[in-house]
N, C-alpha and C. Protein backbone atom coordinates (compact mmCIF):
# COMPACT_ATOMS: atom_id res chain seq x y z
N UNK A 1 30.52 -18.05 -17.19
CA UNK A 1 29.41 -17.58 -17.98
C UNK A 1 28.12 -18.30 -17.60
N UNK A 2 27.48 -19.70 -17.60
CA UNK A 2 27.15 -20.71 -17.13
C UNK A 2 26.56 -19.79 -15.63
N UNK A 3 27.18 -19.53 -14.90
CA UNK A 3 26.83 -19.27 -13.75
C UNK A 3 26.19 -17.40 -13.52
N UNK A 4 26.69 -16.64 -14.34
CA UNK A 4 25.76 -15.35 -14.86
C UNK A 4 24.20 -16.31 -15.20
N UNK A 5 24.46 -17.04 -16.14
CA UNK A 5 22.91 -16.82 -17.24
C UNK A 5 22.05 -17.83 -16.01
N UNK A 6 22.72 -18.65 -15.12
CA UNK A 6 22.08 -18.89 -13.90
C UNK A 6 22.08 -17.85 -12.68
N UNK A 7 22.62 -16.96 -12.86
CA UNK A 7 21.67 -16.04 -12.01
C UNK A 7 21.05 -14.97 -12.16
N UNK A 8 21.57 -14.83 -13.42
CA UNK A 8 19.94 -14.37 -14.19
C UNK A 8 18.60 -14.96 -14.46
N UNK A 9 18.53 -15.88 -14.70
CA UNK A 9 17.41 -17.03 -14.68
C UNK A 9 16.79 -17.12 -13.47
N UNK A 10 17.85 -16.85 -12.70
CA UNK A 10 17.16 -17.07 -11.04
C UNK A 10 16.30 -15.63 -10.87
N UNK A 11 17.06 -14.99 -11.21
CA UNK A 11 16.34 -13.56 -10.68
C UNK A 11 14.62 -13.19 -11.44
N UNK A 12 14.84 -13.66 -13.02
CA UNK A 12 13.87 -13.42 -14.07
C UNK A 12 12.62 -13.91 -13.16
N UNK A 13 12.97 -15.99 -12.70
CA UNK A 13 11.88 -16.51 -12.27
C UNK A 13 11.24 -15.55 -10.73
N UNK A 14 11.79 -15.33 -10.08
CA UNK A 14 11.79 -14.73 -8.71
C UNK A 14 10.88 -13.32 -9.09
N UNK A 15 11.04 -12.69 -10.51
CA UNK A 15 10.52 -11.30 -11.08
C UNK A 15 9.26 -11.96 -11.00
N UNK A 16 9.18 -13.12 -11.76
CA UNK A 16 7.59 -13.54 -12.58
C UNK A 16 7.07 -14.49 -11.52
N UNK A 17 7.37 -14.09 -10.43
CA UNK A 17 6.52 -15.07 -9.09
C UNK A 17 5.97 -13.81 -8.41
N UNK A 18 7.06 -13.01 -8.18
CA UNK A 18 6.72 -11.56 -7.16
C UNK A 18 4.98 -11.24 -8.52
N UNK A 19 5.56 -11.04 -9.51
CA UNK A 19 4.05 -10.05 -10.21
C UNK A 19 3.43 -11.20 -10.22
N UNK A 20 3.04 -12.59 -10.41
CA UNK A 20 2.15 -13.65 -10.24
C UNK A 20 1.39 -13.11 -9.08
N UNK A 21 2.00 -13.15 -8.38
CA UNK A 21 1.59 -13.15 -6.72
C UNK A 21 0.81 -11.64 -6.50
N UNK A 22 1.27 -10.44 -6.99
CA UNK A 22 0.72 -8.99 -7.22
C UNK A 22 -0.34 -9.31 -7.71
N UNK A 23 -0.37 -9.94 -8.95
CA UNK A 23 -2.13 -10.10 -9.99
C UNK A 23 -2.87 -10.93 -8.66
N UNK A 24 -2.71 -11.44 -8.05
CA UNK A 24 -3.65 -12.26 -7.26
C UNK A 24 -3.89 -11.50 -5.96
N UNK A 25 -3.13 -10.74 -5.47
CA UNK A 25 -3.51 -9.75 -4.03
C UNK A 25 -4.33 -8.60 -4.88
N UNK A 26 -5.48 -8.00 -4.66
CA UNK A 26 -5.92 -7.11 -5.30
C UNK A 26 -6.52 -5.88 -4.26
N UNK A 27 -5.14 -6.09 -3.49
CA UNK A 27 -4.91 -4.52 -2.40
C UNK A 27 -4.49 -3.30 -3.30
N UNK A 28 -4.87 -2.61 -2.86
CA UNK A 28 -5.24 -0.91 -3.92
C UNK A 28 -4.90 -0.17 -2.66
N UNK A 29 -3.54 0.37 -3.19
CA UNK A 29 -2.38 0.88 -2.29
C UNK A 29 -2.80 2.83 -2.92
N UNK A 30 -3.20 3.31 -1.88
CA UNK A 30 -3.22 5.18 -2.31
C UNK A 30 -1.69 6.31 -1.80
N UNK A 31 -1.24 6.57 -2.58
CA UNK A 31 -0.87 7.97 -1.98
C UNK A 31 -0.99 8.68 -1.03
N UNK A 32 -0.89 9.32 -0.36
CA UNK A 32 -1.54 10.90 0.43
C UNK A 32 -2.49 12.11 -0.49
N UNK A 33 -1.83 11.86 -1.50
CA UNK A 33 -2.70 12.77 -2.16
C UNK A 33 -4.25 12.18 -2.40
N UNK A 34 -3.64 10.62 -2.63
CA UNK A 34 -5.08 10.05 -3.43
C UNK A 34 -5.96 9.74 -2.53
N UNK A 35 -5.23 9.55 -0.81
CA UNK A 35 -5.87 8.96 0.09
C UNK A 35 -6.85 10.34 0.35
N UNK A 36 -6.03 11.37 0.39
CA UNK A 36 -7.31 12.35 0.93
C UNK A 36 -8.53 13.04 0.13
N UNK A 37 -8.38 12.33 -1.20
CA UNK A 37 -9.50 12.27 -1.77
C UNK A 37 -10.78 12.07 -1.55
N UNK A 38 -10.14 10.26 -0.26
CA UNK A 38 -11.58 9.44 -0.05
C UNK A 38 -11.59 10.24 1.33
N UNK A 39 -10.59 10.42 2.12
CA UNK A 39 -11.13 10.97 3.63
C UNK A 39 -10.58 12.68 3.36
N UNK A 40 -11.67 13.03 4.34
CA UNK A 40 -11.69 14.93 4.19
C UNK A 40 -10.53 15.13 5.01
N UNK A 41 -9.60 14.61 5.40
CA UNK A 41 -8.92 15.16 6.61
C UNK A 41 -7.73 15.64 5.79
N UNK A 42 -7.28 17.15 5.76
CA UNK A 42 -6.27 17.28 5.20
C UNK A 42 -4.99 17.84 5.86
N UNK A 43 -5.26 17.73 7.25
CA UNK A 43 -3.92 17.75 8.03
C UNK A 43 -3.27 16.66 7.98
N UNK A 44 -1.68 16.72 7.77
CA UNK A 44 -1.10 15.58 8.22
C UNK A 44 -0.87 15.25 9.44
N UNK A 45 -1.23 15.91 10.73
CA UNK A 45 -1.52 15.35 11.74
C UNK A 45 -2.14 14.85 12.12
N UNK A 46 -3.76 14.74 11.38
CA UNK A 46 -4.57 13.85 11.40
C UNK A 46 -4.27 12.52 11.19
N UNK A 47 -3.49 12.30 9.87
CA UNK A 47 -3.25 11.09 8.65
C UNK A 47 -2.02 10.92 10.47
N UNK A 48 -1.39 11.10 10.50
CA UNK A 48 -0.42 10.57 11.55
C UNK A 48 -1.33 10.13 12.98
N UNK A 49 -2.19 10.32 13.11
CA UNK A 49 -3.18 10.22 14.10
C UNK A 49 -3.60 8.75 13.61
N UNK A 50 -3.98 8.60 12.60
CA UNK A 50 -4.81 7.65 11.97
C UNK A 50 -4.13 6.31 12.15
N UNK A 51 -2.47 6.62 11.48
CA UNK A 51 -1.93 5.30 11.57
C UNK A 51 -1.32 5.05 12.83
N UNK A 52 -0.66 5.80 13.46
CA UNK A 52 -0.62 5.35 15.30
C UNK A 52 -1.43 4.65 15.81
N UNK A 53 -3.11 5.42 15.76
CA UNK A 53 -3.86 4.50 16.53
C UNK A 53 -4.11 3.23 15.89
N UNK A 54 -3.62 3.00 14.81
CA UNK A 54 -4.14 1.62 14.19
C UNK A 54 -5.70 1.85 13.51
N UNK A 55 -6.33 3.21 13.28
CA UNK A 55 -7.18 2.91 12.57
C UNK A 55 -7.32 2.73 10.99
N UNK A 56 -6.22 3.17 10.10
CA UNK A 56 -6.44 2.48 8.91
C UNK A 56 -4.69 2.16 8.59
N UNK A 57 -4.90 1.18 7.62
CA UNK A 57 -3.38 0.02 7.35
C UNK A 57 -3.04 1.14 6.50
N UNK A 58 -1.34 0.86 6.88
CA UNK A 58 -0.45 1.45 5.97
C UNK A 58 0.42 1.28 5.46
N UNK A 59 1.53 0.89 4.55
CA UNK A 59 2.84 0.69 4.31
C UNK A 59 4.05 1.83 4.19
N UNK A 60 4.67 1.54 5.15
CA UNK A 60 5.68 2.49 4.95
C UNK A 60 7.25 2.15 3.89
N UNK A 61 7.69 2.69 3.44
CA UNK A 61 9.05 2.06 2.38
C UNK A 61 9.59 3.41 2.30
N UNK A 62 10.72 3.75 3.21
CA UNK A 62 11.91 4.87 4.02
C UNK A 62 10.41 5.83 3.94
N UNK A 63 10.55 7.11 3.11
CA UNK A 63 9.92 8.16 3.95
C UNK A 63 8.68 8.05 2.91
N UNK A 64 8.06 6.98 2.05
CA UNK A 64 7.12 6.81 0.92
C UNK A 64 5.94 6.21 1.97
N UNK A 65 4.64 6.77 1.95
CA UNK A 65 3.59 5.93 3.13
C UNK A 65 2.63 5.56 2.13
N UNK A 66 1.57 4.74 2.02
CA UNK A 66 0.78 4.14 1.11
C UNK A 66 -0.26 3.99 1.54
N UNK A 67 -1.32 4.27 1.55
CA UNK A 67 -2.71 3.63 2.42
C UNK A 67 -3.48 2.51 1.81
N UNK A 68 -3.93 1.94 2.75
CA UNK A 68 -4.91 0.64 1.68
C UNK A 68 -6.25 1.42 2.01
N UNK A 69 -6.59 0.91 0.07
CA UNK A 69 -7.88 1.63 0.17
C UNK A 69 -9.32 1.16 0.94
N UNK A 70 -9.20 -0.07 1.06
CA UNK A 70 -10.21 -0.71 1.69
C UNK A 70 -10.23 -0.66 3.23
N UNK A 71 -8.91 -0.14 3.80
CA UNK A 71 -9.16 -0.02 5.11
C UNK A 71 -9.82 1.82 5.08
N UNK A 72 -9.49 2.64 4.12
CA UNK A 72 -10.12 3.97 4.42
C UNK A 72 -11.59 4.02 3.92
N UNK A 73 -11.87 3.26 3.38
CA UNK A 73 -13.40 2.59 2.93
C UNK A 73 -14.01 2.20 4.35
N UNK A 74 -13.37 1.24 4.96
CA UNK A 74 -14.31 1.05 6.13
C UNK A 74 -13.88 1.87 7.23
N UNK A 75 -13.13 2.59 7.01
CA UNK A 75 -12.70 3.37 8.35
C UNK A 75 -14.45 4.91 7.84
N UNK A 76 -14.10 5.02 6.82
CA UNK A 76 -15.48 6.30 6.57
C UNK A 76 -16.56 4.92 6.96
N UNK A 77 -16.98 3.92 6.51
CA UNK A 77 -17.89 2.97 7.13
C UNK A 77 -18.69 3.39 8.54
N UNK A 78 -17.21 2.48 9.30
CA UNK A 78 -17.54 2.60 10.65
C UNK A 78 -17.49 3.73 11.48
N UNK A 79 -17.16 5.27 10.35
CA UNK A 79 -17.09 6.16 11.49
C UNK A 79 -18.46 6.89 10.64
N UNK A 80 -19.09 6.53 10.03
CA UNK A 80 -19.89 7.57 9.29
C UNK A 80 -19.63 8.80 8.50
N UNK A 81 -18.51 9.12 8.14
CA UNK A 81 -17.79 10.13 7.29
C UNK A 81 -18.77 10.20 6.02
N UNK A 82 -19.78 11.21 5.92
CA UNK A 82 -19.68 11.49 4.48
C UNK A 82 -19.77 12.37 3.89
């Protein structure tokens, strides 16, 4: 028993470090839907264009893709998109 409520304890603290650590990164992760809000491009061959060449960051998690919003912020920046 002893050794459950210790690894539960373990896991709880490990919960409340991961969201510690979330409140302090204040990366603003978009959708596809939400991403093409900020950029006009609504092919997904474009958006697949985009992250190949490395022009804006992405996270992938299996077939879920995420864009950071601050890299599609300066990607309209430096390309003049408006």
């Amino acid at each position: 028993m002893k050794n459950v409520v210790n690894v539960l304890s373990f896991i709880l603290n490990k919960m409340n470090e991961v969201e510690r650590n979330n409140k302090k990164d204040k990366t603003v992760w978009l959708t596809l839907g939400e991403a093409k809000k900020i950029l006009p491009y609504k092919s997904r061959t474009k958006w697949q264009e985009l992250r190949d060449d490395g022009k804006i960051v992405f996270a992938q998690f299996g077939r879920k893709i995420l864009y950071q919003k601050s890299s599609l912020e300066s990607y309209i920046k430096n390309k003049k998109i408006a």
